[in-house]
N, C-alpha and C. Protein backbone atom coordinates (compact mmCIF):
# COMPACT_ATOMS: atom_id res chain seq x y z
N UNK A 1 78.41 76.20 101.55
CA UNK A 1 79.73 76.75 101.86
C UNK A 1 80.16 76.37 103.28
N UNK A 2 78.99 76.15 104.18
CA UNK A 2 79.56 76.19 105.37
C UNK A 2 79.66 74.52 105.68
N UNK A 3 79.24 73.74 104.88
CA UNK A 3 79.73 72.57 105.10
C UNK A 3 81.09 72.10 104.35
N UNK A 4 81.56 73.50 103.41
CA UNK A 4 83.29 72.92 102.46
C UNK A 4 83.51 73.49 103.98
N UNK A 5 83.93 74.55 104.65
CA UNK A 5 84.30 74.81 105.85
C UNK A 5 84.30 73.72 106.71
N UNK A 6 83.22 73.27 107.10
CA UNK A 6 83.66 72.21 108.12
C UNK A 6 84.34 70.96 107.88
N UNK A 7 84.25 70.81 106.57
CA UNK A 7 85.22 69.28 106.18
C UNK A 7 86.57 69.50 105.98
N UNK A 8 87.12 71.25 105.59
CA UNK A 8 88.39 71.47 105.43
C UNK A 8 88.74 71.53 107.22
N UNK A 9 88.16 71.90 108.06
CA UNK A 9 88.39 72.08 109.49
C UNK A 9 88.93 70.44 109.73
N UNK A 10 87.83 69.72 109.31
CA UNK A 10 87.60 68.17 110.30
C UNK A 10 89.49 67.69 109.78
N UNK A 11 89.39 68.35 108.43
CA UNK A 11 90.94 67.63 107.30
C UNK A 11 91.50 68.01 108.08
N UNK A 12 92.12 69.58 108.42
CA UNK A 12 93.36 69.70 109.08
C UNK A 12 93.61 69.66 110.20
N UNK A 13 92.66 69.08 111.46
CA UNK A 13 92.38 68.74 113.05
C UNK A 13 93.23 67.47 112.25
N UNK A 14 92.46 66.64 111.79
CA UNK A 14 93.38 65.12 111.85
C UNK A 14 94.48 65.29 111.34
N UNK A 15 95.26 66.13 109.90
CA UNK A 15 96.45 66.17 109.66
C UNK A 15 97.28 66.47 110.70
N UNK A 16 96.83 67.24 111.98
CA UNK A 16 97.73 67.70 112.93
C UNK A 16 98.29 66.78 113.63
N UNK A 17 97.11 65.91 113.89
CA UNK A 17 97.11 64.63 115.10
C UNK A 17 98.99 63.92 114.46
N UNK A 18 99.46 64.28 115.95
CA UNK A 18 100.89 63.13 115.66
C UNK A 18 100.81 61.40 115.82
N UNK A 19 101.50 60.94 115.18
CA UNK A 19 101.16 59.57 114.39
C UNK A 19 101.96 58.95 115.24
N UNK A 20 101.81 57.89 115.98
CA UNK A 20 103.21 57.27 116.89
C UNK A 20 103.09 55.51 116.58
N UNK A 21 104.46 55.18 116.11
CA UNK A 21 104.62 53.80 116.14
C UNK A 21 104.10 53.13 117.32
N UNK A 22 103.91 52.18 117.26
CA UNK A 22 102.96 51.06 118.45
C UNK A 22 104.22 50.60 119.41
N UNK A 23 104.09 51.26 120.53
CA UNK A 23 105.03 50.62 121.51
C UNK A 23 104.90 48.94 121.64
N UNK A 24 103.72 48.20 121.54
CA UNK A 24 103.83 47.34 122.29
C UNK A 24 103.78 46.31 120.77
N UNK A 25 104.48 46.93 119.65
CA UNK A 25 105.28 45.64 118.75
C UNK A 25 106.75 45.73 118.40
N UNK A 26 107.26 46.23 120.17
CA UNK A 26 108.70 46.60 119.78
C UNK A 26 109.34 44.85 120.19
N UNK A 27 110.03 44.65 119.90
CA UNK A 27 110.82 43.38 120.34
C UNK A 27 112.32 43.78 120.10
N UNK A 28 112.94 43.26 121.55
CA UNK A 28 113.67 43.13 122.24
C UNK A 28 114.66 42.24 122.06
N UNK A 29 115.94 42.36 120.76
CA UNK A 29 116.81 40.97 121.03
C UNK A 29 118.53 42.02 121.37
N UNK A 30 118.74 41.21 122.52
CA UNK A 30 120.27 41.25 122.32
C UNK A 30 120.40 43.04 122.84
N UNK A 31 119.74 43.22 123.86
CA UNK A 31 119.97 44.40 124.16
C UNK A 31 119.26 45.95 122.96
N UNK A 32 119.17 45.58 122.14
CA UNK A 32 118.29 46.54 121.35
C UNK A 32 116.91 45.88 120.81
N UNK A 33 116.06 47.68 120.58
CA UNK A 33 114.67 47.24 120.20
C UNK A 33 115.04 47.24 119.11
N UNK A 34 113.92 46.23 118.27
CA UNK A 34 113.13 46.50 116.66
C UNK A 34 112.09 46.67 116.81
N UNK A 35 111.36 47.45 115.74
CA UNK A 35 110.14 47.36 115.39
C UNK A 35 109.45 46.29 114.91
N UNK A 36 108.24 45.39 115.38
CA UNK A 36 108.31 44.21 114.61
C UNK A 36 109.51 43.14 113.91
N UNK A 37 109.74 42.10 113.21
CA UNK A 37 110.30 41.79 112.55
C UNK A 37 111.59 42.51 111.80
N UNK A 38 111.50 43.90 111.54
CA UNK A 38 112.17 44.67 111.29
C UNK A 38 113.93 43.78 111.77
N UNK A 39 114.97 44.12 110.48
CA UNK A 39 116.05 44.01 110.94
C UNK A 39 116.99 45.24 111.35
N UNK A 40 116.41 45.97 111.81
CA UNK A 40 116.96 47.50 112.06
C UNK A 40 117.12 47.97 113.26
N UNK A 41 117.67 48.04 113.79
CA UNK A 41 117.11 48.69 115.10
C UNK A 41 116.10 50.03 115.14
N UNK A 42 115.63 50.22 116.24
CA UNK A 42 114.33 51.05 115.72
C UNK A 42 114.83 52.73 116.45
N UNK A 43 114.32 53.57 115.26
CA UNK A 43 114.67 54.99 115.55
C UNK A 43 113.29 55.39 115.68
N UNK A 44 112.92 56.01 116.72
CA UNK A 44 111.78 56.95 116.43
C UNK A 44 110.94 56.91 117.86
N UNK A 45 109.45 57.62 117.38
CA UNK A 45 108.91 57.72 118.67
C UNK A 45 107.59 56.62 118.35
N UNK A 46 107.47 56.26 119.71
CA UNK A 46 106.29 54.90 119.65
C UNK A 46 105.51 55.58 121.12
N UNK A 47 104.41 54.83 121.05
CA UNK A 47 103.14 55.29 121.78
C UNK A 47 102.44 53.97 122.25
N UNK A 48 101.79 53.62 123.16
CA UNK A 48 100.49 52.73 123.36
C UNK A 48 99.62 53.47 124.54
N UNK A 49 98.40 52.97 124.39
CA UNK A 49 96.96 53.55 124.78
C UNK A 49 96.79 52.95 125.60
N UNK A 50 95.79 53.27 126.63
CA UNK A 50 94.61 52.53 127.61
C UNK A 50 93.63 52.06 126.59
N UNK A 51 93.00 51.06 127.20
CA UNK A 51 91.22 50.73 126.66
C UNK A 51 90.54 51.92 125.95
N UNK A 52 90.41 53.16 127.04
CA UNK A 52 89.57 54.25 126.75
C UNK A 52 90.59 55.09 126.06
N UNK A 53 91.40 55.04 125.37
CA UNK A 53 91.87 55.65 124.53
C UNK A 53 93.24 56.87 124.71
N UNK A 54 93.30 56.77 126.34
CA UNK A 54 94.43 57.61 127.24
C UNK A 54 95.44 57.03 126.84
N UNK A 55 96.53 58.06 126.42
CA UNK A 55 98.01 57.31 126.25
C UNK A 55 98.53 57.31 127.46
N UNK A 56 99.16 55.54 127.36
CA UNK A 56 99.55 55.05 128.27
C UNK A 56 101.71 55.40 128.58
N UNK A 57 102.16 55.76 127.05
CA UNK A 57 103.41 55.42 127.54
C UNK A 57 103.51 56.20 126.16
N UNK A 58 104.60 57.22 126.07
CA UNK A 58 105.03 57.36 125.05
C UNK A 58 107.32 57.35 125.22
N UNK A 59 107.73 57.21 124.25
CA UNK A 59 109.24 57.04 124.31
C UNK A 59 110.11 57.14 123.38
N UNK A 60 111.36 57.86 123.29
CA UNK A 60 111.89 58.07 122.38
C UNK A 60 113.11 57.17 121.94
N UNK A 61 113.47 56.32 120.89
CA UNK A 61 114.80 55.32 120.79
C UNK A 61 115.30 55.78 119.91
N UNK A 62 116.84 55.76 119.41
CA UNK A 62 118.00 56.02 118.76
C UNK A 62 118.69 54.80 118.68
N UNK A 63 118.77 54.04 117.47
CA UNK A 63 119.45 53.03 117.48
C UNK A 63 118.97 51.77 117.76
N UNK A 64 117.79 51.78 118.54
CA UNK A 64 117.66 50.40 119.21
C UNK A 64 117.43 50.56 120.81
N UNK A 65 117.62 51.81 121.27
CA UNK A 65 117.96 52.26 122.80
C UNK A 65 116.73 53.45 122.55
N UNK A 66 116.66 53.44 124.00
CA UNK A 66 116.10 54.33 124.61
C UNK A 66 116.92 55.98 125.07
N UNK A 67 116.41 57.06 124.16
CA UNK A 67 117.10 57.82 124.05
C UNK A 67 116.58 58.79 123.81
N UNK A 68 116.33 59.97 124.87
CA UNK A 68 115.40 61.57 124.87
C UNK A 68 114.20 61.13 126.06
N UNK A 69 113.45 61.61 125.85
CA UNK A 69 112.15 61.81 126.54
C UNK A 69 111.15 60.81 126.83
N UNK A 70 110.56 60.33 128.02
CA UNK A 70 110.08 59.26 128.31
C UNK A 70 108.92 59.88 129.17
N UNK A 71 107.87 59.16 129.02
CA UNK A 71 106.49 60.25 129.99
C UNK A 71 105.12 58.46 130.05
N UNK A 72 104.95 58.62 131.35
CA UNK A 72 103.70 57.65 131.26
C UNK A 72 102.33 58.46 131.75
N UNK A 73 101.14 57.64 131.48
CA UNK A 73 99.92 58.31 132.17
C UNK A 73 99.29 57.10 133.02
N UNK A 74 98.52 57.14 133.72
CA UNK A 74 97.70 56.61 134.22
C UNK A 74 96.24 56.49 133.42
N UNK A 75 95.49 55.61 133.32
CA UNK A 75 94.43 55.50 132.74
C UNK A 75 93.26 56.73 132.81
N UNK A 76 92.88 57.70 134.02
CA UNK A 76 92.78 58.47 133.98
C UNK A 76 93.04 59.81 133.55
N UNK A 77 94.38 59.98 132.97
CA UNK A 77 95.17 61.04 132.07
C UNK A 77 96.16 61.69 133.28
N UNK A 78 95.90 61.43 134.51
CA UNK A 78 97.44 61.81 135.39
C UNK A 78 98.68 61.19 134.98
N UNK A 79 99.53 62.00 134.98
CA UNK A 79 100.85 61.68 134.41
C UNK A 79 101.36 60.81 135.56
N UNK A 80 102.21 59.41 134.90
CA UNK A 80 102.82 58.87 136.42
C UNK A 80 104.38 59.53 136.31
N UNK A 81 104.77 59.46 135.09
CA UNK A 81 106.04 59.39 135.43
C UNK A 81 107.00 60.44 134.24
N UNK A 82 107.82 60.85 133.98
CA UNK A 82 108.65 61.94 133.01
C UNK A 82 110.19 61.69 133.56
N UNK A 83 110.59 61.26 132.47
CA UNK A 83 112.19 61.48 132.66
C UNK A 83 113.03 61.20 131.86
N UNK A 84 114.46 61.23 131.29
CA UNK A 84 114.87 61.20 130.34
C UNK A 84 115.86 60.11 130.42
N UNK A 85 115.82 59.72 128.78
CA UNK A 85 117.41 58.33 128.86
C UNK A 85 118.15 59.07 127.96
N UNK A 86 119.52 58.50 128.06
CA UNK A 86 120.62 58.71 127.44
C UNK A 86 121.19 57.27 126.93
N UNK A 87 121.12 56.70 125.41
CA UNK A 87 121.52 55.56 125.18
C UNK A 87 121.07 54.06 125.93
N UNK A 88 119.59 54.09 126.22
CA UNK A 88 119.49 53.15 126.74
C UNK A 88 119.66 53.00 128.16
N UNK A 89 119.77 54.50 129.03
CA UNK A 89 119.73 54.26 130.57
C UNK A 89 118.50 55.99 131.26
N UNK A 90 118.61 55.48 132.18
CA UNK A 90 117.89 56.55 132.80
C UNK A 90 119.03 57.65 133.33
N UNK A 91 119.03 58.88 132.70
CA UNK A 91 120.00 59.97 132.47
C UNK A 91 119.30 61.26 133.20
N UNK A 92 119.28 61.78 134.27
CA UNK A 92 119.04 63.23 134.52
C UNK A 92 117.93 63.04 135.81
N UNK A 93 117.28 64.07 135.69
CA UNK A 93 115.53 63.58 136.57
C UNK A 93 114.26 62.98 136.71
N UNK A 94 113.90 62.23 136.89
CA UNK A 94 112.66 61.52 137.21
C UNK A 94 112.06 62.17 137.90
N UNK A 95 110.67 62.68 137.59
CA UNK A 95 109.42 62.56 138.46
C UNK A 95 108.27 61.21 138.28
N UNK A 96 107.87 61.06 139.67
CA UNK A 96 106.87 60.11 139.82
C UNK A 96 105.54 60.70 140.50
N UNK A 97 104.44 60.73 140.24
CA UNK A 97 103.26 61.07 140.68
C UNK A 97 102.58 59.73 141.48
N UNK A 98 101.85 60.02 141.74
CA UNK A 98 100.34 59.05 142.38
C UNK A 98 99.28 58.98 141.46
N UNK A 99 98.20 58.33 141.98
CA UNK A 99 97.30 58.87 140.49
C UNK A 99 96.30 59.22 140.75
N UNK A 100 96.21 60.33 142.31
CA UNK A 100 95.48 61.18 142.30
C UNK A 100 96.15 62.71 142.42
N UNK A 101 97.45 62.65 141.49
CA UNK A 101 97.85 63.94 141.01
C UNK A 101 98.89 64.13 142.21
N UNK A 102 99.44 63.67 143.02
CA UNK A 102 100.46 63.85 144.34
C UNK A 102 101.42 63.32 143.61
N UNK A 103 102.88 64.93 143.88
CA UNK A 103 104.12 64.17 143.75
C UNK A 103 104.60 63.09 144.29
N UNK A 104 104.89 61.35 143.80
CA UNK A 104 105.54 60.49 144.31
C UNK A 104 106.92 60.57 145.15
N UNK A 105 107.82 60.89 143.85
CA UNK A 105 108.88 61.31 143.64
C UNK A 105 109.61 61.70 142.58
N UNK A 106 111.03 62.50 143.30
CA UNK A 106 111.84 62.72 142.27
C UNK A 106 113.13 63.05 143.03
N UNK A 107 113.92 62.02 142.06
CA UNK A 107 115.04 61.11 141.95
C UNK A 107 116.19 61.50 140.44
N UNK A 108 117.33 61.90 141.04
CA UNK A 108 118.30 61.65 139.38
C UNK A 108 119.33 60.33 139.27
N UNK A 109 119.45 60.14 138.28
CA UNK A 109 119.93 59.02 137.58
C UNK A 109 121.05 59.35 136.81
N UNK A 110 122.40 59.04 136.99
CA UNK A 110 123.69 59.14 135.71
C UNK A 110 123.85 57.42 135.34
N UNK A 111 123.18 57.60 133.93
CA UNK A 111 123.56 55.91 133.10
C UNK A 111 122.90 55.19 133.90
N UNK A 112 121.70 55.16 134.68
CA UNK A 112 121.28 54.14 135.29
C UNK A 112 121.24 54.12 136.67
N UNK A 113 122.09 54.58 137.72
CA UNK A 113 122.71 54.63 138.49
C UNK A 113 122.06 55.90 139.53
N UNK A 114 121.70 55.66 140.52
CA UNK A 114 121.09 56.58 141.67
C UNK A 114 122.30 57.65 141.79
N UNK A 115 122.16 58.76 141.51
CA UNK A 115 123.38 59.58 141.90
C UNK A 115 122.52 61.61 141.78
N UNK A 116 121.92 62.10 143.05
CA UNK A 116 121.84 63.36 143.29
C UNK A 116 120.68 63.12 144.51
N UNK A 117 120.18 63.98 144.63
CA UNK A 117 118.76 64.19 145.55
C UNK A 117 117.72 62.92 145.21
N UNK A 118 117.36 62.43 145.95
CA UNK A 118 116.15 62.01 146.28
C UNK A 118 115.32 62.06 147.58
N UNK A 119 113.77 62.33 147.04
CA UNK A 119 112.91 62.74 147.62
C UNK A 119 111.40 61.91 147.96
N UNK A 120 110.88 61.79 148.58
CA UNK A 120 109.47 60.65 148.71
C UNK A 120 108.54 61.06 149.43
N UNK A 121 107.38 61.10 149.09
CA UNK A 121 106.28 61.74 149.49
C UNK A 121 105.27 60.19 149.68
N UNK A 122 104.56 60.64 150.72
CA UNK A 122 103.15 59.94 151.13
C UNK A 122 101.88 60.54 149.78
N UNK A 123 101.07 59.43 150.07
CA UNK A 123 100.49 59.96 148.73
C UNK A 123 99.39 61.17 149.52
N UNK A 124 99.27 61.50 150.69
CA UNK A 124 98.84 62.48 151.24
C UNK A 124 99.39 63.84 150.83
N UNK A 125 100.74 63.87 150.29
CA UNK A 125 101.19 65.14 150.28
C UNK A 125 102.45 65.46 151.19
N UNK A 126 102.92 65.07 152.33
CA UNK A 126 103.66 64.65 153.41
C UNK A 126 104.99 64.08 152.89
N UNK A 127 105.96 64.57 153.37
CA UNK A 127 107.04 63.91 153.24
C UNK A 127 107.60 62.67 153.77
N UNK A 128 107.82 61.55 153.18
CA UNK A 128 108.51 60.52 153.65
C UNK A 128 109.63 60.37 153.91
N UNK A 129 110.50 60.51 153.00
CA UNK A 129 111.97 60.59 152.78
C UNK A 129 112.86 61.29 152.15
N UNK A 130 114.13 61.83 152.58
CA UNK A 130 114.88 62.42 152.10
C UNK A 130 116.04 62.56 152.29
N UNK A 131 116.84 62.32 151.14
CA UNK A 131 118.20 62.17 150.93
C UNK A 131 119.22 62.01 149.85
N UNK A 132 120.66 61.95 149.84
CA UNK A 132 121.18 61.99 148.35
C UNK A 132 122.38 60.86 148.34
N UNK A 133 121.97 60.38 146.96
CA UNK A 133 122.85 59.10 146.54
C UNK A 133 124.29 59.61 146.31
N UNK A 134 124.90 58.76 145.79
CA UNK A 134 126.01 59.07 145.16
C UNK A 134 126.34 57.45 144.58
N UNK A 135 126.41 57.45 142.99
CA UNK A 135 126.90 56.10 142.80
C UNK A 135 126.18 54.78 143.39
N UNK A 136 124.98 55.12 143.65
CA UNK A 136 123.90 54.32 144.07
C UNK A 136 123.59 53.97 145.55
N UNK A 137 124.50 54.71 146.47
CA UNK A 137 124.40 54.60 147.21
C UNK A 137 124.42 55.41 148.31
N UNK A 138 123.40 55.57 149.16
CA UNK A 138 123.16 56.74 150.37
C UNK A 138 124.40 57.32 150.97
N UNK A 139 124.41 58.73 150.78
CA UNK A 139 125.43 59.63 151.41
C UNK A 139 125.00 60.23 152.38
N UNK A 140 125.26 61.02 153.34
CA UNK A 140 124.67 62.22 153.62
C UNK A 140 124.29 62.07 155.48
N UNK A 141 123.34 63.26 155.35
CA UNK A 141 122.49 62.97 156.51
C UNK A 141 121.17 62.77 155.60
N UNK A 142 120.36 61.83 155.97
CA UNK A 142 118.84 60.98 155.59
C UNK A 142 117.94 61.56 156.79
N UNK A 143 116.69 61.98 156.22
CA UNK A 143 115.74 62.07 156.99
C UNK A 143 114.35 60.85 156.77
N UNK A 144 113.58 60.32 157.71
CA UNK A 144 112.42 59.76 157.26
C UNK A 144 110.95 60.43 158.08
N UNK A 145 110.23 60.38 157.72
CA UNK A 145 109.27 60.69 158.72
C UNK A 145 107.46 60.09 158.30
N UNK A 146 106.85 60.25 159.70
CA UNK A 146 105.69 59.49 159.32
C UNK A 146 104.76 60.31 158.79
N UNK A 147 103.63 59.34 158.78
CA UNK A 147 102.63 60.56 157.59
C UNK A 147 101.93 61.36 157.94
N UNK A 148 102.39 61.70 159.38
CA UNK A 148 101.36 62.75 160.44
C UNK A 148 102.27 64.36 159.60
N UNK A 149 104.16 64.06 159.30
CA UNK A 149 104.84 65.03 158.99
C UNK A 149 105.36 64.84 160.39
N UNK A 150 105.73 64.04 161.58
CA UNK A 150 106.36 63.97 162.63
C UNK A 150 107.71 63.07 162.33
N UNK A 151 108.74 63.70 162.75
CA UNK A 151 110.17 62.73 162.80
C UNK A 151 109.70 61.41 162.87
N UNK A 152 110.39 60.46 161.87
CA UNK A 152 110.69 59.32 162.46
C UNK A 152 111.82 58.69 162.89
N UNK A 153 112.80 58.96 161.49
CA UNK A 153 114.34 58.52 161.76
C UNK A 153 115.38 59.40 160.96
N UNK A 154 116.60 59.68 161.79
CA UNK A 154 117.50 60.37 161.26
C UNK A 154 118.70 59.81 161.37
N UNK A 155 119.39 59.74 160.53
CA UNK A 155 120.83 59.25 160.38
C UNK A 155 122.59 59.95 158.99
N UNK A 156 123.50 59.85 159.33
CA UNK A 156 123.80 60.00 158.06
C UNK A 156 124.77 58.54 157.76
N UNK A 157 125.45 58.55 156.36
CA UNK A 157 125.32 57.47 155.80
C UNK A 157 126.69 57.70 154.98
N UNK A 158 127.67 56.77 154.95
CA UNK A 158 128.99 57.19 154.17
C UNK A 158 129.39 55.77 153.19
N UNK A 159 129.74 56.19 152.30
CA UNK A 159 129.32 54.92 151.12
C UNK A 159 128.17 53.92 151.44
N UNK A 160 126.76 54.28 152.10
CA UNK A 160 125.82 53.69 151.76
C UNK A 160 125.62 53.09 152.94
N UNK A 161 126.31 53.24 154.22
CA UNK A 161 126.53 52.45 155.24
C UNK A 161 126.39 53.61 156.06
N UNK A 162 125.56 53.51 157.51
CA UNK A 162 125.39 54.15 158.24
C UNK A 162 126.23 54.07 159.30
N UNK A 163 126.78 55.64 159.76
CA UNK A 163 127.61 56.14 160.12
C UNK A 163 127.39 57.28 161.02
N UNK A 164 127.74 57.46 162.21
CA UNK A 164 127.17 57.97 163.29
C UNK A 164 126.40 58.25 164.06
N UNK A 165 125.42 59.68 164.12
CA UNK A 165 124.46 59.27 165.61
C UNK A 165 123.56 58.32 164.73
N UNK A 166 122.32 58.10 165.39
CA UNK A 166 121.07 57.51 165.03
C UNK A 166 119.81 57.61 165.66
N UNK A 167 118.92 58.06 165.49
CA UNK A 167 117.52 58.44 166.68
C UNK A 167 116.23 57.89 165.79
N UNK A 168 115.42 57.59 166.39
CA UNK A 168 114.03 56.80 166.09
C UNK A 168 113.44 57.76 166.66
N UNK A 169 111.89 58.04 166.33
CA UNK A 169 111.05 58.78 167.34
C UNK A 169 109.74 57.96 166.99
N UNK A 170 109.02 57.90 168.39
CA UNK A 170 107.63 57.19 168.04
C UNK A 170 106.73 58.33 167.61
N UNK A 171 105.96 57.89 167.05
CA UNK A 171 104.65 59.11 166.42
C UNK A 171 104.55 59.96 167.10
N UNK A 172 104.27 59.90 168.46
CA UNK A 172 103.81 61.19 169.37
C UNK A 172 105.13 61.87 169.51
N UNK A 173 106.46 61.82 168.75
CA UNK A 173 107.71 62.76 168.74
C UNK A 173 108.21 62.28 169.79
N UNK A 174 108.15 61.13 170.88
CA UNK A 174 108.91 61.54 171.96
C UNK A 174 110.43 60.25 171.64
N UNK A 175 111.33 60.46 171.86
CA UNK A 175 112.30 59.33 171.63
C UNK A 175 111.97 57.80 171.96
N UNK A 176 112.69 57.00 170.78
CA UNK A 176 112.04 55.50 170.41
C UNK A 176 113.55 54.86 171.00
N UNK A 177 114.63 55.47 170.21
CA UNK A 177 115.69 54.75 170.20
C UNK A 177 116.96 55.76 170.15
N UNK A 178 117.83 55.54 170.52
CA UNK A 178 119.25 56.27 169.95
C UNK A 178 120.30 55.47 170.03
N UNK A 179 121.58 55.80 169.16
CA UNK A 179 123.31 54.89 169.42
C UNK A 179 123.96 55.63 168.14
N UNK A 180 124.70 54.79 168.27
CA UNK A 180 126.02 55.24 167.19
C UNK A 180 126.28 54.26 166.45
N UNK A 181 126.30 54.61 165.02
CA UNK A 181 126.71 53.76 164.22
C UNK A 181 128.36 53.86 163.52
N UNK A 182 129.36 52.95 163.31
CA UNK A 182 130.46 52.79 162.66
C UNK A 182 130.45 52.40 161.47
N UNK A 183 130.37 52.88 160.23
CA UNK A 183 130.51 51.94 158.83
C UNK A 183 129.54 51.03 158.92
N UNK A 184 128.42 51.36 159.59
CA UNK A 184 127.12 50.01 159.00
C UNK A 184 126.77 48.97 160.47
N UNK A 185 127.61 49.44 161.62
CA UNK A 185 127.73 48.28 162.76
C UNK A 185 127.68 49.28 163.87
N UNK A 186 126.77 49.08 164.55
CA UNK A 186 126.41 49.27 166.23
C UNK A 186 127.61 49.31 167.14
N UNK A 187 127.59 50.40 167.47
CA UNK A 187 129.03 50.69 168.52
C UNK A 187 128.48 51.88 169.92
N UNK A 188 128.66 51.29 171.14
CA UNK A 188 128.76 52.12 171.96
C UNK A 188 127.21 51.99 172.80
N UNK A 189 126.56 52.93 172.86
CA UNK A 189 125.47 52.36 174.22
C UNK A 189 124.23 52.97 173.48
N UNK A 190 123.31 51.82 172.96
CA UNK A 190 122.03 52.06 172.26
C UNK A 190 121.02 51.80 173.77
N UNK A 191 119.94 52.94 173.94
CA UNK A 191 119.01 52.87 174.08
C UNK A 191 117.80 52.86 173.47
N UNK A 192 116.54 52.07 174.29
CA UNK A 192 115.14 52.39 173.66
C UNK A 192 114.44 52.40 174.99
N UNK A 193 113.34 53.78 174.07
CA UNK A 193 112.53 53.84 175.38
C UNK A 193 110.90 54.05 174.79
N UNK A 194 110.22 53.96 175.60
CA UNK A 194 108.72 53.68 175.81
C UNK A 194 108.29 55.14 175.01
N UNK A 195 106.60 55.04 174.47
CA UNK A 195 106.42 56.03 173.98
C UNK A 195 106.00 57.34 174.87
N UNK A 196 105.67 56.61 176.21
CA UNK A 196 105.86 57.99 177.67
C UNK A 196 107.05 58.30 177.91
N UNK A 197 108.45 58.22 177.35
CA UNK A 197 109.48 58.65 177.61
C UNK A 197 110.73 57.76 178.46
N UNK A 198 109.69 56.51 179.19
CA UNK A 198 110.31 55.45 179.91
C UNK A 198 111.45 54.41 179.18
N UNK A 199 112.61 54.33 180.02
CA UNK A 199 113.72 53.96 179.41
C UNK A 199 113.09 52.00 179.10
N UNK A 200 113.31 51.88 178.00
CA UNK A 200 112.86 50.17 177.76
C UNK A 200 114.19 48.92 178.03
N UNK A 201 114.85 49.77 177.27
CA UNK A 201 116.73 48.99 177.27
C UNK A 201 117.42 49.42 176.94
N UNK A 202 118.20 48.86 177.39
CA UNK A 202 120.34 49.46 177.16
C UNK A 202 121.16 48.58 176.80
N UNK A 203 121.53 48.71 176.00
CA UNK A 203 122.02 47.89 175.13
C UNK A 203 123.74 48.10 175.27
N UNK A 204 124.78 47.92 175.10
CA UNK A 204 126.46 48.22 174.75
C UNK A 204 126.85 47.23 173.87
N UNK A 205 127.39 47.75 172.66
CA UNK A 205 127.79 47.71 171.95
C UNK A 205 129.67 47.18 171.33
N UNK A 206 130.14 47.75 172.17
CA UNK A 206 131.98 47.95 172.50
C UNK A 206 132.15 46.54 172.72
């Protein structure tokens, strides 16, 4: 009896297991996938593995496109990446990991297109960068910094082009550089100075 038990167990563990088309016999003509040979465009969800048996990529298509839920792993089973398409583009939020489990980043996307917060991390944990697109291109005030977590550079940015003050700092925090930027172009009196605080050059701009 206790071996009909374990063979009805072993049956319905594998009936559970979800079944995924083979990502890597999708082919690519003319802007949509097929499955193999297939003259269809391909609906459904597909999968491919590592060597050791870790799924590597799973993805959802509608039509031929890429469409719903998208997730990768690393060969180890850390997730690299999660984010969603809409018709064949990258639609909403992205996260990116490292692949010792550290947020990379995360970034949103409308149709493809850089447009909300983005964020960047050292794979220490530390922030690198931060700032927000619009239409693919940097708005805002931008921060960067090094991987101690000390300032490096600050600026803000108006259709993608940098636009007013500007400051550098060398690692030990003390000022690298400063000026003013116009629409993307150097205006007015840039200095740089030494990492003891000593003025290096002066620059004018006007």
């Amino acid at each position: 009896m206790k071996i009909f038990y374990f063979f009805i167990l072993c049956f319905l563990l594998f009936s559970c297991q979800k079944e995924y088309d083979d990502y890597n016999k999708l082919e690519k003509r003319d802007d949509f996938y097929y499955l193999g040979k297939s003259k269809e465009p391909y609906t459904g969800t597909c999968a491919a593995y590592h060597e050791n048996g870790q799924m590597s990529i799973i993805a959802d298509f509608v039509d031929g496109k890429r469409h719903g839920d998208g997730a990768a792993w690393y060969s180890n089973g850390q997730q690299e990446y999660e984010g969603t398409y809409e018709d064949g583009t990258r639609h909403g939020k992205f996260t990116g990991w490292y692949e010792n489990g550290q947020v990379a980043v995360i970034k949103h996307y409308k149709h493809d297109t850089l447009d909300g917060d983005w964020k960047f991390w050292y794979e220490n944990g530390m922030v690198k960068e931060f700032g927000h697109y619009k239409n693919n291109e940097r708005v805002g005030k931008w921060f960067w910094y090094y991987e101690n977590s000390n300032p490096w550079i600050e600026v803000a940015f108006v259709n993608g082009k940098e636009n007013g003050d500007w400051k550098m700092w060398h690692q030990n925090e003390k000022l690298k550089e400063s000026g003013n930027y116009n629409m993307g172009n150097k205006t007015g009196t840039w200095i740089q100075f030494e990492a003891n605080g000593d003025t290096l050059k002066v620059e004018n701009f006007d």
